[in-house]
N, C-alpha and C. Protein backbone atom coordinates (compact mmCIF):
# COMPACT_ATOMS: atom_id res chain seq x y z
N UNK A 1 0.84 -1.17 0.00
CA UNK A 1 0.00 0.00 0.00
C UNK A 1 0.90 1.24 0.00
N UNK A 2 0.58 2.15 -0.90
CA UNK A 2 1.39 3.74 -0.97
C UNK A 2 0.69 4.56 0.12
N UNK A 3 1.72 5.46 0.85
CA UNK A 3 1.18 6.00 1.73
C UNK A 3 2.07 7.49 2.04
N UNK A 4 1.15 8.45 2.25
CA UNK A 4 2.47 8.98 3.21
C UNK A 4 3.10 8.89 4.48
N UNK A 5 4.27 9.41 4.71
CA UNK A 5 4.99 8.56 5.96
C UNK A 5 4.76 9.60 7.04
N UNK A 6 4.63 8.87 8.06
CA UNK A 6 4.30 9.48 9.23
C UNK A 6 5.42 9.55 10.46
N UNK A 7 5.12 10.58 11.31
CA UNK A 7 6.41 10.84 12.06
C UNK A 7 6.43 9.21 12.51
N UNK A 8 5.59 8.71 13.33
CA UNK A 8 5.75 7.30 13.71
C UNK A 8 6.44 6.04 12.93
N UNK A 9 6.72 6.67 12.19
CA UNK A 9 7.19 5.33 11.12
C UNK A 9 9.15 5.96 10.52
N UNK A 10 9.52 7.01 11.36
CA UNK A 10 10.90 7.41 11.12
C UNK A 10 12.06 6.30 11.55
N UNK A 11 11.67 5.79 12.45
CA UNK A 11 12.55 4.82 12.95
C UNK A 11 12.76 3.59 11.95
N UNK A 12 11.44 3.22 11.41
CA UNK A 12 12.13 1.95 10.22
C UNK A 12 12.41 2.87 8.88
N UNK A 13 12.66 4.04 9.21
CA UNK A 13 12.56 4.69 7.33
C UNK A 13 14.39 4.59 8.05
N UNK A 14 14.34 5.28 9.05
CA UNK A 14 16.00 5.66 9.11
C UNK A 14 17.13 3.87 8.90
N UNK A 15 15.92 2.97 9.55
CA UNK A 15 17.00 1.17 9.10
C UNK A 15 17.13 1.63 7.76
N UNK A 16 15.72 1.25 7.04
CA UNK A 16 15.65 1.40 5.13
C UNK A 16 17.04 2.08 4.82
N UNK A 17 17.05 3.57 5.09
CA UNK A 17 18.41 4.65 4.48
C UNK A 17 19.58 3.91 4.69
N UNK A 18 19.68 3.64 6.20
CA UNK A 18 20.77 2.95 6.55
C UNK A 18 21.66 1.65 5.74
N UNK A 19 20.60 0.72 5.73
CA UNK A 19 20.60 -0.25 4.93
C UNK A 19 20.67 0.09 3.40
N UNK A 20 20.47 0.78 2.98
CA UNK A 20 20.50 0.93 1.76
C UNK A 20 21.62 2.07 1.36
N UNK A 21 21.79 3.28 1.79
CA UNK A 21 22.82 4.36 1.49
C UNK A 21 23.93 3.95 2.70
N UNK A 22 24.46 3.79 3.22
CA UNK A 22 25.26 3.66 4.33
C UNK A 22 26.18 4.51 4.56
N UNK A 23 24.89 5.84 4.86
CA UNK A 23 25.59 6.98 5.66
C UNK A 23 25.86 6.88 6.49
N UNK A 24 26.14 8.00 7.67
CA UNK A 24 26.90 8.12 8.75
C UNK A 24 25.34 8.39 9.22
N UNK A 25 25.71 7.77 10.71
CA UNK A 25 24.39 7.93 11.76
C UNK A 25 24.06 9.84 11.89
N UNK A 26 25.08 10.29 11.97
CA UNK A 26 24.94 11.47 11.85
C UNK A 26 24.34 12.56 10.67
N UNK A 27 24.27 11.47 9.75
CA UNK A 27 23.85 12.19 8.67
C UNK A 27 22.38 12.21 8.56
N UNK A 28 22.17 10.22 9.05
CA UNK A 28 20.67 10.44 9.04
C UNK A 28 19.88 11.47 9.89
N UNK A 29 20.46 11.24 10.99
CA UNK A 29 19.32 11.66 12.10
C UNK A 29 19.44 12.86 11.66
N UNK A 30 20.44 14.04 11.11
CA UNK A 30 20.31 14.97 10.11
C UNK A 30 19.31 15.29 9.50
N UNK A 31 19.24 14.44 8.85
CA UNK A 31 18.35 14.84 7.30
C UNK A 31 16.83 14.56 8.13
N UNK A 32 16.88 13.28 8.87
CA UNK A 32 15.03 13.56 9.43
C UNK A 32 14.82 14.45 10.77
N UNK A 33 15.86 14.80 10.80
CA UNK A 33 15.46 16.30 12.21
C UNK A 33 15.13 17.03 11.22
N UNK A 34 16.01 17.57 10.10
CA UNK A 34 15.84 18.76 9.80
C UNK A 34 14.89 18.82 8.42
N UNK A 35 15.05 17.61 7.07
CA UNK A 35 14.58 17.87 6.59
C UNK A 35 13.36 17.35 6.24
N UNK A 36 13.29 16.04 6.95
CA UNK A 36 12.20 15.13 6.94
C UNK A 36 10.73 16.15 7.67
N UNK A 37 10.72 16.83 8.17
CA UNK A 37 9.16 17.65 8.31
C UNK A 37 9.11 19.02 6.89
N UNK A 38 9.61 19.30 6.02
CA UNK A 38 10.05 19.52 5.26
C UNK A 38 9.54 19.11 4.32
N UNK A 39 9.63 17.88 3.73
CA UNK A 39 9.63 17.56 2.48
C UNK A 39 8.44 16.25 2.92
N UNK A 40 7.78 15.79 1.49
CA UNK A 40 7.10 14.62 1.20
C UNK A 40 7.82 13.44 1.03
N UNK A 41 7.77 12.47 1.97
CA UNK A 41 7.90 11.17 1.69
C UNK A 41 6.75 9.95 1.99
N UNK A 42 7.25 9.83 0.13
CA UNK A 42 6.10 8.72 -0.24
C UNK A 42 6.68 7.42 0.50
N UNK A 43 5.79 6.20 1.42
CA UNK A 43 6.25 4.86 1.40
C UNK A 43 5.15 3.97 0.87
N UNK A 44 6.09 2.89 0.60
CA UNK A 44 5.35 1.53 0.49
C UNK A 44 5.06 0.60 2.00
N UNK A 45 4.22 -0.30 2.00
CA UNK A 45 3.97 -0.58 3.40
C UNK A 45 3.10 -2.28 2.88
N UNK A 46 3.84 -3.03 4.12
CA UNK A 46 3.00 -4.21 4.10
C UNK A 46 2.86 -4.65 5.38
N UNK A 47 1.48 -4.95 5.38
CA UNK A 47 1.49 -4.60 7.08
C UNK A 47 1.25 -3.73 7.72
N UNK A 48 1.02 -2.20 7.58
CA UNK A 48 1.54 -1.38 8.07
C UNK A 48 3.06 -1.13 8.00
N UNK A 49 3.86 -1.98 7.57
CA UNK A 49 5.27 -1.60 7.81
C UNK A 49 6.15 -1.07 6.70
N UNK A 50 7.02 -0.05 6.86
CA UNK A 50 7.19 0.59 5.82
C UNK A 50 8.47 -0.19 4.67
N UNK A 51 8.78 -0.94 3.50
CA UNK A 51 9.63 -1.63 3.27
C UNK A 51 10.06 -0.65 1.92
N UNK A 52 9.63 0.49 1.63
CA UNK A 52 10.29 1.20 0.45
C UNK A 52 10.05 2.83 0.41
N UNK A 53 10.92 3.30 0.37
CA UNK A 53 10.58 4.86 0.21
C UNK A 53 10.75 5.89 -1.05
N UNK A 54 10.74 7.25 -1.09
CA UNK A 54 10.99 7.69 -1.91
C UNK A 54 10.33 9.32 -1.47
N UNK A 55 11.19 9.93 -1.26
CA UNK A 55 11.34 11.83 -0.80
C UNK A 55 11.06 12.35 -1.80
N UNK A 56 9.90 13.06 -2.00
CA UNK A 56 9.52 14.32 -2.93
C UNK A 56 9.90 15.66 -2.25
N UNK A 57 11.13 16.62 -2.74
CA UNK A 57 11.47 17.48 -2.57
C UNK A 57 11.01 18.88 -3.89
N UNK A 58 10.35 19.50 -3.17
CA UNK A 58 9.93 21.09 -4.07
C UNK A 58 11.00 21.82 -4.87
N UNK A 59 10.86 22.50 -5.92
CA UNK A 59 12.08 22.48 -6.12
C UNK A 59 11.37 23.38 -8.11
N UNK A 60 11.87 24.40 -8.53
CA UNK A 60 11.77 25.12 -9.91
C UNK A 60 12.85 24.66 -10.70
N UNK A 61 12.49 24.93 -11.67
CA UNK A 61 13.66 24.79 -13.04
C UNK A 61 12.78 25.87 -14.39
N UNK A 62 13.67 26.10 -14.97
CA UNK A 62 13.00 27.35 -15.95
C UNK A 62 13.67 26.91 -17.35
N UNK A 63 12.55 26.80 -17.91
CA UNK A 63 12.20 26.46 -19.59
C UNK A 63 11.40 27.56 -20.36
N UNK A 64 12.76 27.37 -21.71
CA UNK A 64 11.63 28.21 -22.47
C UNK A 64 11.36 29.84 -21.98
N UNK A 65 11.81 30.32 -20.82
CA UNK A 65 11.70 31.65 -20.03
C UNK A 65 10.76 31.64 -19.13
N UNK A 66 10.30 30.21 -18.58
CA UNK A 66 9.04 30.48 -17.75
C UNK A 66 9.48 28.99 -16.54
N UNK A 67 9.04 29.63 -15.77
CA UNK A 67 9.47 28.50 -14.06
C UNK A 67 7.90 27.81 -14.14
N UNK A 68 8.54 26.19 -14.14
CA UNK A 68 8.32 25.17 -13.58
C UNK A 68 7.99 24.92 -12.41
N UNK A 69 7.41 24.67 -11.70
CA UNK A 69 7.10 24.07 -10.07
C UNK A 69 7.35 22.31 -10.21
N UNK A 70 8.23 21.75 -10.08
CA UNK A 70 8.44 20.45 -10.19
C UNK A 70 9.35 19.97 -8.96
N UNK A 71 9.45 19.00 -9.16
CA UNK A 71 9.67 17.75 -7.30
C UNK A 71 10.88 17.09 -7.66
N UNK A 72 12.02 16.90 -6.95
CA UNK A 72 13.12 16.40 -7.38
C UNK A 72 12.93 15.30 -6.39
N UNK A 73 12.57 14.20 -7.16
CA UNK A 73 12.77 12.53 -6.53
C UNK A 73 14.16 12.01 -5.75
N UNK A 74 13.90 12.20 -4.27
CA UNK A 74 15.29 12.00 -4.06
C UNK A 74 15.14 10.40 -2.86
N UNK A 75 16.29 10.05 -2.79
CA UNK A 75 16.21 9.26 -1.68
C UNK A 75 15.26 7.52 -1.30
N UNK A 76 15.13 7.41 -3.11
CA UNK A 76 14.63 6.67 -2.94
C UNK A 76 15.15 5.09 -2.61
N UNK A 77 15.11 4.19 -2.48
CA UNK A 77 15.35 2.92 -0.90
C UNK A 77 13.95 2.07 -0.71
N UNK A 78 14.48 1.09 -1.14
CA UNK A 78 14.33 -0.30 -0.80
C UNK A 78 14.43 -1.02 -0.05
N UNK A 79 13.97 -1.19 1.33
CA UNK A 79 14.59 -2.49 2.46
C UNK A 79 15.33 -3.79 1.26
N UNK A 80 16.68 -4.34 1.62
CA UNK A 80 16.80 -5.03 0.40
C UNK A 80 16.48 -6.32 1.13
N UNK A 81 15.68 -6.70 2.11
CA UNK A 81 14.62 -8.26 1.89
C UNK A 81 13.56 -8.33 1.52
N UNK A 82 13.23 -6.84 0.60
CA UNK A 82 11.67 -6.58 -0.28
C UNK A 82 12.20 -5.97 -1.09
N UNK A 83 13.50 -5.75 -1.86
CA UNK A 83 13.75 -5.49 -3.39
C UNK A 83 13.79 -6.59 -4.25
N UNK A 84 13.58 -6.04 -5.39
CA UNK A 84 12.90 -6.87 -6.21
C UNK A 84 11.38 -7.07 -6.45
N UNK A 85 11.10 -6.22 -6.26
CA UNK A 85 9.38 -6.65 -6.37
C UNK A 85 8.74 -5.97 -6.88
N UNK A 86 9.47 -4.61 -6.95
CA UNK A 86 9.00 -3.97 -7.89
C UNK A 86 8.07 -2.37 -6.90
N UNK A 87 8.74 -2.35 -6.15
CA UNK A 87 8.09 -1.47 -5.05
C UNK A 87 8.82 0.01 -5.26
N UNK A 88 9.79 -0.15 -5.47
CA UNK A 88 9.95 1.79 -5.70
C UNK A 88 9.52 1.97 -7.10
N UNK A 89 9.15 1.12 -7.96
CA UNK A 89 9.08 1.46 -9.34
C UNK A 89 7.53 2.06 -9.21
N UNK A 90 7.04 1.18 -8.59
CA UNK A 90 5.37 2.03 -7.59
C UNK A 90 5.43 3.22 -7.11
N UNK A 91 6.43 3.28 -6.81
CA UNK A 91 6.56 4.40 -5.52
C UNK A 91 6.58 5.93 -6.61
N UNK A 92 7.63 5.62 -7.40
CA UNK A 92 7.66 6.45 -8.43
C UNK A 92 6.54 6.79 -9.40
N UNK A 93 6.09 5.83 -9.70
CA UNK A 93 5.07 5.84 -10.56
C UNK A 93 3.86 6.83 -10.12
N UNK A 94 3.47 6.44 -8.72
CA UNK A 94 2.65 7.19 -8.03
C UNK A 94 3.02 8.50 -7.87
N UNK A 95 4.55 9.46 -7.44
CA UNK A 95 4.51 10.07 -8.10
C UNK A 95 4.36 10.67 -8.70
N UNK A 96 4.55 9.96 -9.83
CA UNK A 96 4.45 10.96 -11.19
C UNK A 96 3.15 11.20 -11.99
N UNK A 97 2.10 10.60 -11.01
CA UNK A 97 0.67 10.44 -11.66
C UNK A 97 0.05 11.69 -10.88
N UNK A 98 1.01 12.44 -9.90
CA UNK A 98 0.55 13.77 -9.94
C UNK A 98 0.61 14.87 -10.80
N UNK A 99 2.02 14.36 -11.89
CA UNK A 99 1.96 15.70 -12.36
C UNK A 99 1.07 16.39 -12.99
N UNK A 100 0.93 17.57 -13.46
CA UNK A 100 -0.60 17.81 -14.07
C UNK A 100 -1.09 18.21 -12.73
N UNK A 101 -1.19 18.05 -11.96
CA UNK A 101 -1.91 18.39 -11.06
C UNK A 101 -1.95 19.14 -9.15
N UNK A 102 -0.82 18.39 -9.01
CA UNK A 102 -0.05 19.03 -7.84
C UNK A 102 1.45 19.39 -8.27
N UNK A 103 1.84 19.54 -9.31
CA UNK A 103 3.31 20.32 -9.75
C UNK A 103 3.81 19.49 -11.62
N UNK A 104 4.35 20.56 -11.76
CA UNK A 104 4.30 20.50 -13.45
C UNK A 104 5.76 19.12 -13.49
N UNK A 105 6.16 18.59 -13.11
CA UNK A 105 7.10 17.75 -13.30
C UNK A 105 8.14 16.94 -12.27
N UNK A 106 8.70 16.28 -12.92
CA UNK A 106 9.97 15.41 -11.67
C UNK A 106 11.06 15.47 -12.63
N UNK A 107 11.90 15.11 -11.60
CA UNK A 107 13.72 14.40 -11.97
C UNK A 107 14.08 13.97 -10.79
N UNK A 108 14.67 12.53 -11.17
CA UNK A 108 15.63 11.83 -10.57
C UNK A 108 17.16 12.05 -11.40
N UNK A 109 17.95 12.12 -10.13
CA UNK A 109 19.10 12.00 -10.65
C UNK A 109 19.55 10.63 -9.80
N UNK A 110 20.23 9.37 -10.55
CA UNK A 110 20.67 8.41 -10.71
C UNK A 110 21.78 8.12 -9.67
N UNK A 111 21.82 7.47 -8.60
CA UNK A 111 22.95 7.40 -7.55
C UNK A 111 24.23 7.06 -8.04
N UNK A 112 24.35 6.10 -9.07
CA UNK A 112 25.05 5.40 -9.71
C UNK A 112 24.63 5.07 -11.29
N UNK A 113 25.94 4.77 -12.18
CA UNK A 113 25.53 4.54 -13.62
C UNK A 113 24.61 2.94 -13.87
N UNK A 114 24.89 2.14 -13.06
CA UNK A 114 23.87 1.02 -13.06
C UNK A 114 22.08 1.77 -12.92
N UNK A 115 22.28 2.66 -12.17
CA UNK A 115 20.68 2.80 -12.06
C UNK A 115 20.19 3.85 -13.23
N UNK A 116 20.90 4.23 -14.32
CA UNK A 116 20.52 4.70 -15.11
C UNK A 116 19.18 4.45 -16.00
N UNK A 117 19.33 3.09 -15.87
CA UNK A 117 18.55 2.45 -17.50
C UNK A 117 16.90 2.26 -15.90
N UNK A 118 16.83 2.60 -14.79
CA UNK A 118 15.79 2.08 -14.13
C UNK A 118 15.14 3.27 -14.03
C-alpha cells in the first residue's frame, strides 16, 4: 500500500536509508530532524510496515523563459529483503501520476551509472 509517511514510522525509514545508502548515523538523524518535516515522503507498506521509500522534494527549473514548479525525486530505498518486487518502481510511478496536477514535473538523478537504464 502507498502512503504517506508518518512521524511514527521514522525509525524503520532511518534502518531502510541505513541499509541501503550507508551513511553516517549522523547524517541520518540529520536529514530527518531537519529535513524530513520539510519535504514529502512517499512509502510503500506491508502490514503497516514501511519496506520502500521515496522523498519528494519542491524544487523550480525554468524552460523556455518560464518556471516550472516540479519535485526532485530523491532518496529513494528499498529495504533489500523486499527489493525486487518492484516497489519503488510504484513508488515512483505514483509520483508521477501527480503531475498535471499538484506540480508541473519530476527528476531523478541516478545514484550510480547502473541505475541509469531504471
Amino acid at each position: 500500500m502507498i502512503e504517506i509517511a508518518r512521524q511514527e514510522m521514522i525509525i524503520r525509514l532511518k534502518e531502510i536509508w541505513k541499509k541501503c545508502f550507508h551513511d553516517e548515523d549522523s547524517y541520518i538523524e540529520f536529514y530527518f530532524k531537519e529535513r524530513f518535516p520539510q519535504v514529502e515522503t512517499i512509502v510503500y507498506t506491508i502490514d503497516h510496515n514501511p519496506v520502500a521509500m521515496a522523498t519528494v522534494i519542491p524544487g523550480e527549473v525554468s524552460k523556455d523563459g518560464k518556471t516550472l514548479d516540479i519535485r526532485y525525486i530523491y532518496a529513494v530505498a528499498t529495504d533489500p529483503d523486499w527489493q525486487k518486487k518492484g516497489y519503488a518502481s510504484e513508488l515512483i510511478r505514483f509520483i508521477n501520476t501527480r503531475v498535471g496536477k499538484d506540480y508541473q514535473g519530476t527528476f531523478l538523478v541516478p545514484a550510480s551509472m547502473e541505475l541509469f537504464e531504471y
